[in-house]
Structure formats: C-alpha cells, structure tokens
Protein backbone atom coordinates (compact mmCIF):
# COMPACT_ATOMS: atom_id res chain seq x y z
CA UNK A 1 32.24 -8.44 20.26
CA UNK A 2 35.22 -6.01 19.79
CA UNK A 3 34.84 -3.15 16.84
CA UNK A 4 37.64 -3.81 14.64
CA UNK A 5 36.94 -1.99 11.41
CA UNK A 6 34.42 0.36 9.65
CA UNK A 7 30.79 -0.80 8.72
CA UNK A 8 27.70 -0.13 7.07
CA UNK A 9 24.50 -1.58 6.57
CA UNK A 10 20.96 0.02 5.17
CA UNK A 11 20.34 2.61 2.95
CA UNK A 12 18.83 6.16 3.14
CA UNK A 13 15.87 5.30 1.38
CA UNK A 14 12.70 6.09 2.82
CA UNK A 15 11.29 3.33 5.85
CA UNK A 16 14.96 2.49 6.29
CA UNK A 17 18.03 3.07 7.70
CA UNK A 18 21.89 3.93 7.86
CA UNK A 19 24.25 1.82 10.30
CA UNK A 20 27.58 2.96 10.73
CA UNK A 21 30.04 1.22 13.11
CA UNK A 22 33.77 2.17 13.45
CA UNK A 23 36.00 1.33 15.77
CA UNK A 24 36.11 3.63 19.08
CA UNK A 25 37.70 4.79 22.24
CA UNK A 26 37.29 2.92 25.33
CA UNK A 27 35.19 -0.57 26.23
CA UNK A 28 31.87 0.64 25.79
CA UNK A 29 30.12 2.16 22.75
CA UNK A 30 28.99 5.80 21.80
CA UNK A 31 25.19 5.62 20.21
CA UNK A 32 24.06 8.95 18.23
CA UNK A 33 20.55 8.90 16.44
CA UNK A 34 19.78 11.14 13.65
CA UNK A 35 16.01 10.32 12.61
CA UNK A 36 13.79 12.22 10.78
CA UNK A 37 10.84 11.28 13.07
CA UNK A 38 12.45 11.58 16.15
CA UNK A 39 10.86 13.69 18.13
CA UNK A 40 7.97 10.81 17.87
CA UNK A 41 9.85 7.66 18.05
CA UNK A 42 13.54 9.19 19.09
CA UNK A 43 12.92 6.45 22.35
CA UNK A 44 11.97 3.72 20.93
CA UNK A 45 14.75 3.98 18.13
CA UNK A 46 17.07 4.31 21.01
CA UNK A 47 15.84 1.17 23.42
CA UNK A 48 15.97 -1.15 20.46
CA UNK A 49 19.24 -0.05 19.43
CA UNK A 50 20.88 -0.63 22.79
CA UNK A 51 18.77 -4.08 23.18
CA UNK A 52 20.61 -5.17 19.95
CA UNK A 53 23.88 -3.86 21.05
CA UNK A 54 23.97 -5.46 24.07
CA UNK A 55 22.63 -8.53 23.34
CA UNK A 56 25.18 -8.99 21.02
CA UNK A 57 28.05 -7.65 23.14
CA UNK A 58 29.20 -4.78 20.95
CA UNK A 59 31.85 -2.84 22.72
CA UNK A 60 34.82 -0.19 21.46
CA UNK A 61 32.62 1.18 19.00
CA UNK A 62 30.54 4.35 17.55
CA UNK A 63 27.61 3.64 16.21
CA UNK A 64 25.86 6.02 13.98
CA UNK A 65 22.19 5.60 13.06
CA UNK A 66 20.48 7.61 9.79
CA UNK A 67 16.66 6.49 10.28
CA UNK A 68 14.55 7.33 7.41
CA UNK A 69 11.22 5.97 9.47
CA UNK A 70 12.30 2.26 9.40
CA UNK A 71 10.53 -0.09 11.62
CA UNK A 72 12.03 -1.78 14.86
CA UNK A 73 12.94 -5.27 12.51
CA UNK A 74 14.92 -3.18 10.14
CA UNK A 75 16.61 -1.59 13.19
CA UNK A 76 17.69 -4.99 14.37
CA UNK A 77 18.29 -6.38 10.95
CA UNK A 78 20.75 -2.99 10.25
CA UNK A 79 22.57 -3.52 13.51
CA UNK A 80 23.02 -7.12 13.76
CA UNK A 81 24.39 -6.55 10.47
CA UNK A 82 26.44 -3.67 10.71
CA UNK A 83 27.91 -5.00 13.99
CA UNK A 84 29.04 -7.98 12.80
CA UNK A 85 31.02 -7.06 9.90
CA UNK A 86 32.61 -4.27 11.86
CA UNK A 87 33.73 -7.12 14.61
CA UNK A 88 34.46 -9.74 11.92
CA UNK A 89 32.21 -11.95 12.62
CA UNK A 90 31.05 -14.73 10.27
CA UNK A 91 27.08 -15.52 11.54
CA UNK A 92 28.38 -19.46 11.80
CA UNK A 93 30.42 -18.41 14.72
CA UNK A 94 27.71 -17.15 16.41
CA UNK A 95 25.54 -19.73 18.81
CA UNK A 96 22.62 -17.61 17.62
CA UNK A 97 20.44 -19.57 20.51
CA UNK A 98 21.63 -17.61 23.09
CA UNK A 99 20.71 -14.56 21.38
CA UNK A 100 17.12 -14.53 21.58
C-alpha cells in the first residue's frame, strides 16, 4: 500500500497512542518511536510496528509513533488504522484473510 496523504489515528491519552503517517521519500518507510516507557519496551514497540507495516505492505511513508504506554493491540489497531486512511484504503478492499 502506497502513502498518499496525511493520517492519524489514537490519542495522547494515557495507555494509548499517536499514529502519524504522511507521505515520504523513496519505496520504503521511515519508523521513529517516541514512548514514554521506552527504555523498557522501546523493542517491542518497534517489532510490532514493523510486523504491522509489513504485513500490510506500507511503503513511501513516515510513520510517527507517540506511545503513552499502550498495549501491543492498540499498536496494531493505531497502525492498521492510520495506514489505511493515509493509502486510501476502504477495509472492503482488503482480503483481510491473507493478513493474519
């Protein structure tokens, strides 16, 4: 899935998060993590976030993550969400069984 446009999803409420994904330079994607418990779960943060990313495809995009101490299904919920709106994508054009 191509980056087309400017995203959000989340809030900065505590246990939760801030997606951000805008359009970038090249095929790939740039990830930066700000999290206020990084330091303990900085990794972990990380490894799910590319898991979502690439299971969904996402490429010529910057992805920003604000993590207020979410959990790793909030992570995935605030990607797959973010993501998709920022690579118009309506979720019935998605053959969600081959992303499990």
């Amino acid at each position: 899935m191509k980056v087309v446009r400017e995203a959000l999803a989340g809030t900065l409420e505590s246990n939760d998060l801030l997606v951000r994904v805008s359009p970038g330079r090249g095929e790939g994607y740039e990830l930066v993590i700000s999290s206020e418990v990084k330091h303990q779960f900085g990794p972990q943060i990380e490894a799910t976030a590319k898991e979502v990313l690439a299971r969904l495809a996402v490429s010529g995009g910057t992805v920003v993550i604000e993590d207020k101490g979410a959990l790793d299904c909030t992570i995935r919920a605030r990607l797959e969400a973010a993501a998709m709106r920022a690579c118009a994508v309506e979720a019935a054009d998605i053959d969600w069984s081959k992303l499990k």
